[in-house]
N, C-alpha and C. Protein backbone atom coordinates (compact mmCIF):
# COMPACT_ATOMS: atom_id res chain seq x y z
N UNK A 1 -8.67 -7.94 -28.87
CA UNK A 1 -7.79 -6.87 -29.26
C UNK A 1 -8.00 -5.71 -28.28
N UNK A 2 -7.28 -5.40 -28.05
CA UNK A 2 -7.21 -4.24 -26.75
C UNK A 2 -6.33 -2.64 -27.81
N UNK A 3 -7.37 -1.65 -27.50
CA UNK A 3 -6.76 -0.12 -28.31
C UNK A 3 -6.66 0.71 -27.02
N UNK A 4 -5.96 1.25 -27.81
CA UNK A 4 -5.33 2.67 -27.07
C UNK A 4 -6.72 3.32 -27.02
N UNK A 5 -6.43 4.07 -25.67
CA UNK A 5 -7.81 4.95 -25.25
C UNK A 5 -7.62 5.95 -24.42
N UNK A 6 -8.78 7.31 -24.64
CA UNK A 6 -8.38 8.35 -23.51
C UNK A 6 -8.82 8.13 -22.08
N UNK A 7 -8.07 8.85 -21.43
CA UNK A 7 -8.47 8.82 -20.19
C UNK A 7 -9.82 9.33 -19.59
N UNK A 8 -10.82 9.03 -18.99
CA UNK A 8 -11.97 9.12 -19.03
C UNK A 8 -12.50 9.83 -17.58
N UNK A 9 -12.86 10.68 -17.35
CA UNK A 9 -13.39 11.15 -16.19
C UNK A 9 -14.79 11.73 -16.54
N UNK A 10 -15.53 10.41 -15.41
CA UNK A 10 -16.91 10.15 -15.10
C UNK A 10 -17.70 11.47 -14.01
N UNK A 11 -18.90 11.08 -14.94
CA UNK A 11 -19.67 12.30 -13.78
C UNK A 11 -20.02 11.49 -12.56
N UNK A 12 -20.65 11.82 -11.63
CA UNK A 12 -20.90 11.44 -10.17
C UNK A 12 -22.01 9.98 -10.48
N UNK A 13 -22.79 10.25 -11.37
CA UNK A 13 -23.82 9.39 -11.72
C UNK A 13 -23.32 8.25 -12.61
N UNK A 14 -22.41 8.30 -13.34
CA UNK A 14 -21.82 7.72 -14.22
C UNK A 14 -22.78 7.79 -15.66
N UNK A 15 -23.32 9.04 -15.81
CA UNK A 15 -24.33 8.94 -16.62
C UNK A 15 -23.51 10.32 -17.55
N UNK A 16 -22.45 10.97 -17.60
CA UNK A 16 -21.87 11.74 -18.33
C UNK A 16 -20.64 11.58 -18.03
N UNK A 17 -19.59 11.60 -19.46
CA UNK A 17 -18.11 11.32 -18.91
C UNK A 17 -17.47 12.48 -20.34
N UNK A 18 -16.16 12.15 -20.07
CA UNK A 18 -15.76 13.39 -20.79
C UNK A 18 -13.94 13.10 -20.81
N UNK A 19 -13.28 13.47 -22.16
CA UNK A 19 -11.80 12.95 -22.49
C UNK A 19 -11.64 14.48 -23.44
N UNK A 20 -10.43 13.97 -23.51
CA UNK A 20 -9.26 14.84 -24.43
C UNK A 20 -9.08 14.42 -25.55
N UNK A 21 -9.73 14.75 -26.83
CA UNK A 21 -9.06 14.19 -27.81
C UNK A 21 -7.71 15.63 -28.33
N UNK A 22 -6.35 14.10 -28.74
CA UNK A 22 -5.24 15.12 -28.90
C UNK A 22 -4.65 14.53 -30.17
N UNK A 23 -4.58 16.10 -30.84
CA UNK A 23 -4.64 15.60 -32.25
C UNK A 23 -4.29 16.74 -33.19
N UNK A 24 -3.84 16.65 -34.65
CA UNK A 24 -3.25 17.73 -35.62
C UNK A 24 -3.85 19.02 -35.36
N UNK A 25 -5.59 19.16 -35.05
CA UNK A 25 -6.38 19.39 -34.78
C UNK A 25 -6.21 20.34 -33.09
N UNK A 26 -5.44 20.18 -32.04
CA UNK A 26 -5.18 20.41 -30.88
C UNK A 26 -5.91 19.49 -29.79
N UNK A 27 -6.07 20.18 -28.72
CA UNK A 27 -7.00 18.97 -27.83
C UNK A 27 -8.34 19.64 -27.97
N UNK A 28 -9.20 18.62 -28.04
CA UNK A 28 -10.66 18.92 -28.20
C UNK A 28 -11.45 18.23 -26.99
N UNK A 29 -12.15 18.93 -26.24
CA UNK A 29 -13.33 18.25 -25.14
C UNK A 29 -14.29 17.19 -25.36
N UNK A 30 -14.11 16.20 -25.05
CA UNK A 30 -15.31 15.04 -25.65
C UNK A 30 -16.12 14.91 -25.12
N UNK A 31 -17.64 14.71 -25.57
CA UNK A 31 -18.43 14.69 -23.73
C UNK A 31 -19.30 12.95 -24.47
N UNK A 32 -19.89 11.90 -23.30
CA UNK A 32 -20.67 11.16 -23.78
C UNK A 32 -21.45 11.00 -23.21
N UNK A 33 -22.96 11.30 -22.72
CA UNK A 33 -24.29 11.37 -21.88
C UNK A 33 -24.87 10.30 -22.32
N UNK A 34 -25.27 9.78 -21.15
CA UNK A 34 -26.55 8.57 -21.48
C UNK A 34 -27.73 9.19 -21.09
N UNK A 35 -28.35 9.58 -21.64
CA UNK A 35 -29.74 11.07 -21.43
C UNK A 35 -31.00 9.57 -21.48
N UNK A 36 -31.48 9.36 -20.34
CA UNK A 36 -32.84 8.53 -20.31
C UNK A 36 -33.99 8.90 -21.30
N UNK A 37 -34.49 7.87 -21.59
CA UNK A 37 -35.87 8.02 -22.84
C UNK A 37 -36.90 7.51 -21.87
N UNK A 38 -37.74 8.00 -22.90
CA UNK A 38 -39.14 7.76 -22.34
C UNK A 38 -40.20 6.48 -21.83
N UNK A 39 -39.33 5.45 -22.37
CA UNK A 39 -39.43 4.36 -21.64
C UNK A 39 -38.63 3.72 -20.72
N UNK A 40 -38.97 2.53 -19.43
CA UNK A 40 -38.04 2.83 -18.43
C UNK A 40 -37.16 1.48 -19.29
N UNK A 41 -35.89 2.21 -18.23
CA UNK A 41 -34.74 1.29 -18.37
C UNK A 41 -34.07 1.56 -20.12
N UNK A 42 -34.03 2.51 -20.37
CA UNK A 42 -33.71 2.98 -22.13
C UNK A 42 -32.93 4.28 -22.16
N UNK A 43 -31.82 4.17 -22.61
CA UNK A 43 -31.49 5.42 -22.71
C UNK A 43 -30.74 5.55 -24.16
N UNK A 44 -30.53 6.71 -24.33
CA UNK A 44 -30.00 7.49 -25.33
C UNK A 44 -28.31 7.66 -24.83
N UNK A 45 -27.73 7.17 -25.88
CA UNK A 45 -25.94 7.56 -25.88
C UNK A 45 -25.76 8.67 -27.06
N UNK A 46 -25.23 10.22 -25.90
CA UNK A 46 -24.94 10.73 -26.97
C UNK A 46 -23.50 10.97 -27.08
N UNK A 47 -23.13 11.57 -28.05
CA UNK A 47 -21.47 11.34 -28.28
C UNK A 47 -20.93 13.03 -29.34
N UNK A 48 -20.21 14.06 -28.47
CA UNK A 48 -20.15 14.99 -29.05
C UNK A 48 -18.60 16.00 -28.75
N UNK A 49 -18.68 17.19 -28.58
CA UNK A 49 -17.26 17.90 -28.37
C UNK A 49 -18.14 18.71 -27.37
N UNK A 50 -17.49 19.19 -26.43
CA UNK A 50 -17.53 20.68 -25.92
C UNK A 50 -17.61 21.80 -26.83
N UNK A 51 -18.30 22.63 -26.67
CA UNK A 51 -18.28 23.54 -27.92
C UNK A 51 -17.63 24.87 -26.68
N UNK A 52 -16.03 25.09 -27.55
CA UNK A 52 -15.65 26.26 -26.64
C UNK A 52 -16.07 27.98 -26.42
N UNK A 53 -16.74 27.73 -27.81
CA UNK A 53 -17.53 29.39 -27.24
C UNK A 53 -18.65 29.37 -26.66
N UNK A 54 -19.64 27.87 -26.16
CA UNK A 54 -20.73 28.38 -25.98
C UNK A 54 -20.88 27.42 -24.49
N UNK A 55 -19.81 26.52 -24.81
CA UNK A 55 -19.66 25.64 -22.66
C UNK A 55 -21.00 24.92 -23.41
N UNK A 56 -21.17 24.41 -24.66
CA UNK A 56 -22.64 23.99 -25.00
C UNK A 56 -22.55 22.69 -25.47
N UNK A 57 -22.90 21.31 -25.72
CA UNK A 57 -22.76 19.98 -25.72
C UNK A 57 -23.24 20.11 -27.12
N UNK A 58 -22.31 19.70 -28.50
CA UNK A 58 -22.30 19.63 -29.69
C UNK A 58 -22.14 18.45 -30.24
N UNK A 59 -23.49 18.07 -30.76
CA UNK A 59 -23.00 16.49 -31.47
C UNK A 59 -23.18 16.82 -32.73
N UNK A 60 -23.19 17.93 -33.56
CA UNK A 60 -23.24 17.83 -35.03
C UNK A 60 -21.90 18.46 -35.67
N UNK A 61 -21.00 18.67 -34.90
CA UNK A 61 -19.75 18.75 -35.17
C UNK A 61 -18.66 17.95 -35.92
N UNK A 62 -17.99 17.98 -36.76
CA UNK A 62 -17.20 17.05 -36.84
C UNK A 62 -15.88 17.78 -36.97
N UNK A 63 -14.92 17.29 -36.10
CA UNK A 63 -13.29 17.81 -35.89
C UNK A 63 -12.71 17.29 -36.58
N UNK A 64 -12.42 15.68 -36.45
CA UNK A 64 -11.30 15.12 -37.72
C UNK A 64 -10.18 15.81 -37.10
N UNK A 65 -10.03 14.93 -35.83
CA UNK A 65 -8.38 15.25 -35.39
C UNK A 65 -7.73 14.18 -35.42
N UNK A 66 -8.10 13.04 -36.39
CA UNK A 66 -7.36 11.85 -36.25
C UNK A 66 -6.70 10.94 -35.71
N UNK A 67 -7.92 11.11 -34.42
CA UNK A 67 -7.58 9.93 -33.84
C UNK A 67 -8.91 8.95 -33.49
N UNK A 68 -9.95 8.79 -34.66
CA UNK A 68 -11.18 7.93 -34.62
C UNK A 68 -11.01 6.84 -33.98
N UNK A 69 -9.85 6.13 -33.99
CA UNK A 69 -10.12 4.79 -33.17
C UNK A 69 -9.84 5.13 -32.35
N UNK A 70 -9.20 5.60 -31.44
CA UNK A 70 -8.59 5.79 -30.11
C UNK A 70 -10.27 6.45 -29.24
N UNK A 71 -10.58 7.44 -30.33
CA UNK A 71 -11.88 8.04 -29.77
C UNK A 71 -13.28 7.24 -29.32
N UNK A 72 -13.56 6.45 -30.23
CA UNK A 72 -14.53 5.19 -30.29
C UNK A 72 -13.73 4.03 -29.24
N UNK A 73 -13.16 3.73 -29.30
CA UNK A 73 -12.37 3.24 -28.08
C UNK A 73 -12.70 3.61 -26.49
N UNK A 74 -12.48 5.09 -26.41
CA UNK A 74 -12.99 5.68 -25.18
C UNK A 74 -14.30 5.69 -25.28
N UNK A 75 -15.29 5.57 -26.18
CA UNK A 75 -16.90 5.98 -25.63
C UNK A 75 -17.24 4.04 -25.46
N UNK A 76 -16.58 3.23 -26.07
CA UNK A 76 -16.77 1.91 -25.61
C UNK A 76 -16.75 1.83 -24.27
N UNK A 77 -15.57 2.49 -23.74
CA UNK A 77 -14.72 2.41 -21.99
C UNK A 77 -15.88 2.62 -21.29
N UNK A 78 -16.68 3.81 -21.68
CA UNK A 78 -17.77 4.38 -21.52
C UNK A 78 -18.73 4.13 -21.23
N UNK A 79 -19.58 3.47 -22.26
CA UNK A 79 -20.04 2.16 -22.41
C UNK A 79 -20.01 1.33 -21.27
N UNK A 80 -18.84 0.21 -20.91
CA UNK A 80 -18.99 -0.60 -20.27
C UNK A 80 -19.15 0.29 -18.97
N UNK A 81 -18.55 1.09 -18.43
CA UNK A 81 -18.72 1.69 -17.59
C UNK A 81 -20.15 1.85 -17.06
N UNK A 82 -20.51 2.68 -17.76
CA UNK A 82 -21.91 2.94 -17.41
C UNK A 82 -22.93 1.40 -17.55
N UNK A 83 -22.94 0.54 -18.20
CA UNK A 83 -23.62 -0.64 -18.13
C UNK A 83 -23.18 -1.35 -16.92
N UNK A 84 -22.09 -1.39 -16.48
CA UNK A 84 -21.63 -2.34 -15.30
C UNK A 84 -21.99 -1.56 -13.94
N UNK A 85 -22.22 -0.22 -14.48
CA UNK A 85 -23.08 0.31 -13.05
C UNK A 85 -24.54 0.21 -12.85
N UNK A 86 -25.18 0.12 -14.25
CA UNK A 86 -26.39 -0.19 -14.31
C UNK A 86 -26.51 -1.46 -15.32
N UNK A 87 -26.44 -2.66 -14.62
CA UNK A 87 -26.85 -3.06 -15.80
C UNK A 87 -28.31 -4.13 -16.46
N UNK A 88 -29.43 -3.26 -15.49
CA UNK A 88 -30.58 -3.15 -16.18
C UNK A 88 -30.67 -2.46 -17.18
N UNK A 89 -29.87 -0.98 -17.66
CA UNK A 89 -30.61 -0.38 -18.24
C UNK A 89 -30.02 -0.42 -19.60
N UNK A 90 -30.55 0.69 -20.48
CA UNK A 90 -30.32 0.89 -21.73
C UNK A 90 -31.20 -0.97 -22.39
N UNK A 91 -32.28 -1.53 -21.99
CA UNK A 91 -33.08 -1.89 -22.80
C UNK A 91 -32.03 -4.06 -22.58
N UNK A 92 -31.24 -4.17 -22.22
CA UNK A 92 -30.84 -5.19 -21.96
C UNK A 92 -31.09 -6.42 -21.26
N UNK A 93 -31.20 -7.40 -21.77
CA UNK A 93 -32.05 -8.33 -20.95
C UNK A 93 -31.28 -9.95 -21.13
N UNK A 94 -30.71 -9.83 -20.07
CA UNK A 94 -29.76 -11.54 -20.24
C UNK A 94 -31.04 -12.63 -20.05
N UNK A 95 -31.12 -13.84 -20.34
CA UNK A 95 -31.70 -15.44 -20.61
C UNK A 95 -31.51 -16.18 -20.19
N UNK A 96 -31.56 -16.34 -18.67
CA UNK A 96 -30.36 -17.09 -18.75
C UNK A 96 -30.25 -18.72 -19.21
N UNK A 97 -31.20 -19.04 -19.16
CA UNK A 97 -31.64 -20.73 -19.49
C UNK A 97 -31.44 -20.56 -21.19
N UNK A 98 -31.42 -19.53 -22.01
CA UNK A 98 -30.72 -19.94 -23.24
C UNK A 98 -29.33 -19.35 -22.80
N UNK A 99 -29.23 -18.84 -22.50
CA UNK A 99 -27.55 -17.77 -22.47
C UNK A 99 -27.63 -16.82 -23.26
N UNK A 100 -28.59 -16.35 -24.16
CA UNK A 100 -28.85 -14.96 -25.10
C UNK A 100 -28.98 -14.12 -24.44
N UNK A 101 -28.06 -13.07 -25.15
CA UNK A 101 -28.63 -11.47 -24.42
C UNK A 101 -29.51 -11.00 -25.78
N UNK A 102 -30.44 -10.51 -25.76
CA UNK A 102 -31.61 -9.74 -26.02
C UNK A 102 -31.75 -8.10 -26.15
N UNK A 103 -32.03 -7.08 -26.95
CA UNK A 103 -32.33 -6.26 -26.82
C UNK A 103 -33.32 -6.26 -26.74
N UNK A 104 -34.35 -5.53 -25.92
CA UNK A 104 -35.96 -5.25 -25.91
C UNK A 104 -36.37 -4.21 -26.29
């Protein structure tokens, strides 16, 4: 099944990206960071709005501009994105003699 999705513009690293959500709500700034953890090859996906008075990265927000699938849609895009540029990281580990992928 293939969804509708925003348009996505990546940071240089491919490690922060950022969309438009457009909605009853108006357009809202989306941001999604893969912020590295403390063990190697692991990172953290975070998933939030631009916060317009403070230029400050807000993930405890919730807008409810109704367009959740379309939105989750784009941080998937995201997702593959950033895994197909790295895809050691975030803890992944293909098998190949079973064919399982593995989280570690």
């Amino acid at each position: 099944m293939k969804l509708d999705r925003y348009e996505l513009k990546a940071g240089r690293n491919l490690t922060t990206f950022e969309f438009l959500s457009e909605g009853p709500k108006g357009k809202i700034i989306k941001l999604v960071q893969f912020q590295q953890m403390n063990l190697p090859n692991l990172y953290n996906l975070a998933f939030g709005d631009l916060n317009p008075l403070t230029g400050q990265f807000d993930d405890k927000i919730i807008t409810d501009n109704g367009d959740s699938e379309k939105v989750l849609a784009t941080v998937v895009a995201a997702v593959y994105a950033f895994t197909g540029q790295y895809p050691r990281r975030m803890g992944l580990r293909n098998r190949q003699h079973r064919d399982e992928n593995k989280i570690v």
